[in-house]
Structure formats: structure tokens, C-alpha cells
Protein backbone atom coordinates (compact mmCIF):
# COMPACT_ATOMS: atom_id res chain seq x y z
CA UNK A 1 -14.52 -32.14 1.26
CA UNK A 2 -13.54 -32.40 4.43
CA UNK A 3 -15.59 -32.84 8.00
CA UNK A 4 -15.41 -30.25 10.55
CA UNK A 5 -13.19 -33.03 12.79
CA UNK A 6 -10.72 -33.33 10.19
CA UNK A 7 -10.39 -29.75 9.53
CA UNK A 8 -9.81 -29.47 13.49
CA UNK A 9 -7.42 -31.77 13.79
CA UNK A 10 -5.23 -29.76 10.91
CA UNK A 11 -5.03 -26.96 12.40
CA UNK A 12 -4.36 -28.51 16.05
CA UNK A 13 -1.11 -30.49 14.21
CA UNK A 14 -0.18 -27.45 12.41
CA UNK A 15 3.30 -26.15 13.12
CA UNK A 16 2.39 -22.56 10.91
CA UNK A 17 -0.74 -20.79 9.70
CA UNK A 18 0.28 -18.39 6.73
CA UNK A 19 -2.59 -15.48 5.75
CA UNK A 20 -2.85 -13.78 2.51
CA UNK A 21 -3.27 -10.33 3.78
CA UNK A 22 -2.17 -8.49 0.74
CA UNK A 23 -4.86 -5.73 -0.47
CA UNK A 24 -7.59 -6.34 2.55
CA UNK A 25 -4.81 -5.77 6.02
CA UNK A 26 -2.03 -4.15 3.99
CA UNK A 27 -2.51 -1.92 0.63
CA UNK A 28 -0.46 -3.59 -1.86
CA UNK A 29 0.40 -6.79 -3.28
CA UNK A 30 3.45 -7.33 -1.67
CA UNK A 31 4.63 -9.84 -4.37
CA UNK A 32 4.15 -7.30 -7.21
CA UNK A 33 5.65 -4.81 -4.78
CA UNK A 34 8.92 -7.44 -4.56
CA UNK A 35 8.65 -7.37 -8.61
CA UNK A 36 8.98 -3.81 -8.98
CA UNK A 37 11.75 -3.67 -6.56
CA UNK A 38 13.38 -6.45 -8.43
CA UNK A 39 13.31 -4.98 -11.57
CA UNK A 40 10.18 -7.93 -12.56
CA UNK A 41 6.78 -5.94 -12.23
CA UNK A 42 5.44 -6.14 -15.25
CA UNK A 43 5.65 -10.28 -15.99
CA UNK A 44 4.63 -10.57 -12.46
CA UNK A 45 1.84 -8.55 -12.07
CA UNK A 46 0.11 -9.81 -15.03
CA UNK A 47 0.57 -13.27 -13.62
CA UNK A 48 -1.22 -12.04 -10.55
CA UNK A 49 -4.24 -10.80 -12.14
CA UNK A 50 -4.94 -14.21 -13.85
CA UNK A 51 -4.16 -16.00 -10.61
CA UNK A 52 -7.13 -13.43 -9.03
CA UNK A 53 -9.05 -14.52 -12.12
CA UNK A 54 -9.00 -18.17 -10.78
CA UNK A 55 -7.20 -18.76 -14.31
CA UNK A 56 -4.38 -20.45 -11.93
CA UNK A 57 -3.99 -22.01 -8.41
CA UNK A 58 -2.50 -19.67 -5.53
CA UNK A 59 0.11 -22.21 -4.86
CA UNK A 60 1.14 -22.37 -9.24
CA UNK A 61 0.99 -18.87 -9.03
CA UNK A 62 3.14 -18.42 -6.26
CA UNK A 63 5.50 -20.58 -7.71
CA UNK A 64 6.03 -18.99 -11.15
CA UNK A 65 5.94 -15.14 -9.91
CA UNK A 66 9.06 -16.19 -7.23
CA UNK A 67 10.54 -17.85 -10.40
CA UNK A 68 10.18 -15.09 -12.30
CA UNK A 69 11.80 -12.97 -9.51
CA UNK A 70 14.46 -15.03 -7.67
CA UNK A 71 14.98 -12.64 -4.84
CA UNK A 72 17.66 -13.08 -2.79
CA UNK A 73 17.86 -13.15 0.96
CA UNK A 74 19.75 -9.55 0.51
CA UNK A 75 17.02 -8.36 -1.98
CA UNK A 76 14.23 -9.42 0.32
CA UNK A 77 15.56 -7.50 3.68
CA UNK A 78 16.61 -4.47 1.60
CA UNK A 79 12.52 -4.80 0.51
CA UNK A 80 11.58 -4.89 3.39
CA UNK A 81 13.20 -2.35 5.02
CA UNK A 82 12.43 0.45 2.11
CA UNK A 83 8.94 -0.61 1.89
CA UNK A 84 7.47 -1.21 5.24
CA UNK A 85 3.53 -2.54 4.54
CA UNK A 86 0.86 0.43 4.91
CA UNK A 87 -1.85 -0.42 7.00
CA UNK A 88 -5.14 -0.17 5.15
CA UNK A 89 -7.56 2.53 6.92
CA UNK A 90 -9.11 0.83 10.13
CA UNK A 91 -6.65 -1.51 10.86
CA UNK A 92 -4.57 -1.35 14.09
């Protein structure tokens, strides 16, 4: 495990962040919500209940539901402008 030093010094070299808001800032999964959309949701959602399970990594996961999908740039801006994220209660 890592010291609190060398956890500082990550993030201070860092040239991104990334935060998994799905479900807590926003109220879906987006990923299942990019399944549905793409024709996928079933194989993918089941994928991301055993990755909530801890029966998988986030990053393995990840990797398998996008395989499973393979949106295209087209697919993903079409998405995202049909299904802008809702807000969950309380958050500005």
C-alpha cells in the first residue's frame, strides 16, 4: 500500500482524474444506459452486477462491457444528446 507522499505525488503528476459518478451524482449506469441504446443491455448489465459484486475488477469490467458494445464516436454523441444524465435529488 502506498504512503500518503506517494499518493500525493500521483495526483500532483496527474494529467486527468476520472470519477465513477454513475448511481450516487447521476441516476443511472451510464454504461448500461449506452447498452440499451446500443441494442447490448442485457449481456452488459449482467456483467455490471458481477463487477458490483467484486466478482471482477472495474478496469476488466470496463473492458469487456465496451467490447461487448463497440460504440462508435456517432453512437456515443447521438447518446448523449438523447439521454442527457439526471441529476440525483440534492445535487446541483
Amino acid at each position: 500500500m502506498a504512503n500518503l507522499d506517494e499518493v500525493k505525488m500521483v495526483w500532483k503528476m496527474a494529467d486527468a482524474v476520472c470519477f465513477d459518478v454513475d448511481s450516487t451524482v447521476i441516476q443511472e449506469e451510464g454504461i448500461d444506459e449506452l447498452a440499451k441504446f446500443c441494442g447490448k443491455g442485457d449481456q452488459v448489465e449482467s456483467l455490471t452486477k458481477q463487477a458490483m459484486q467484486g466478482n471482477m475488477t472495474f478496469q476488466q469490467s470496463l473492458t469487456v462491457r465496451l467490447n461487448i458494445i463497440k460504440p462508435n464516436l456517432n453512437q456515443i454523441k447521438e447518446f448523449i444528446l438523447t439521454h442527457p444524465p439526471k441529476l440525483t435529488s440534492g445535487i446541483k
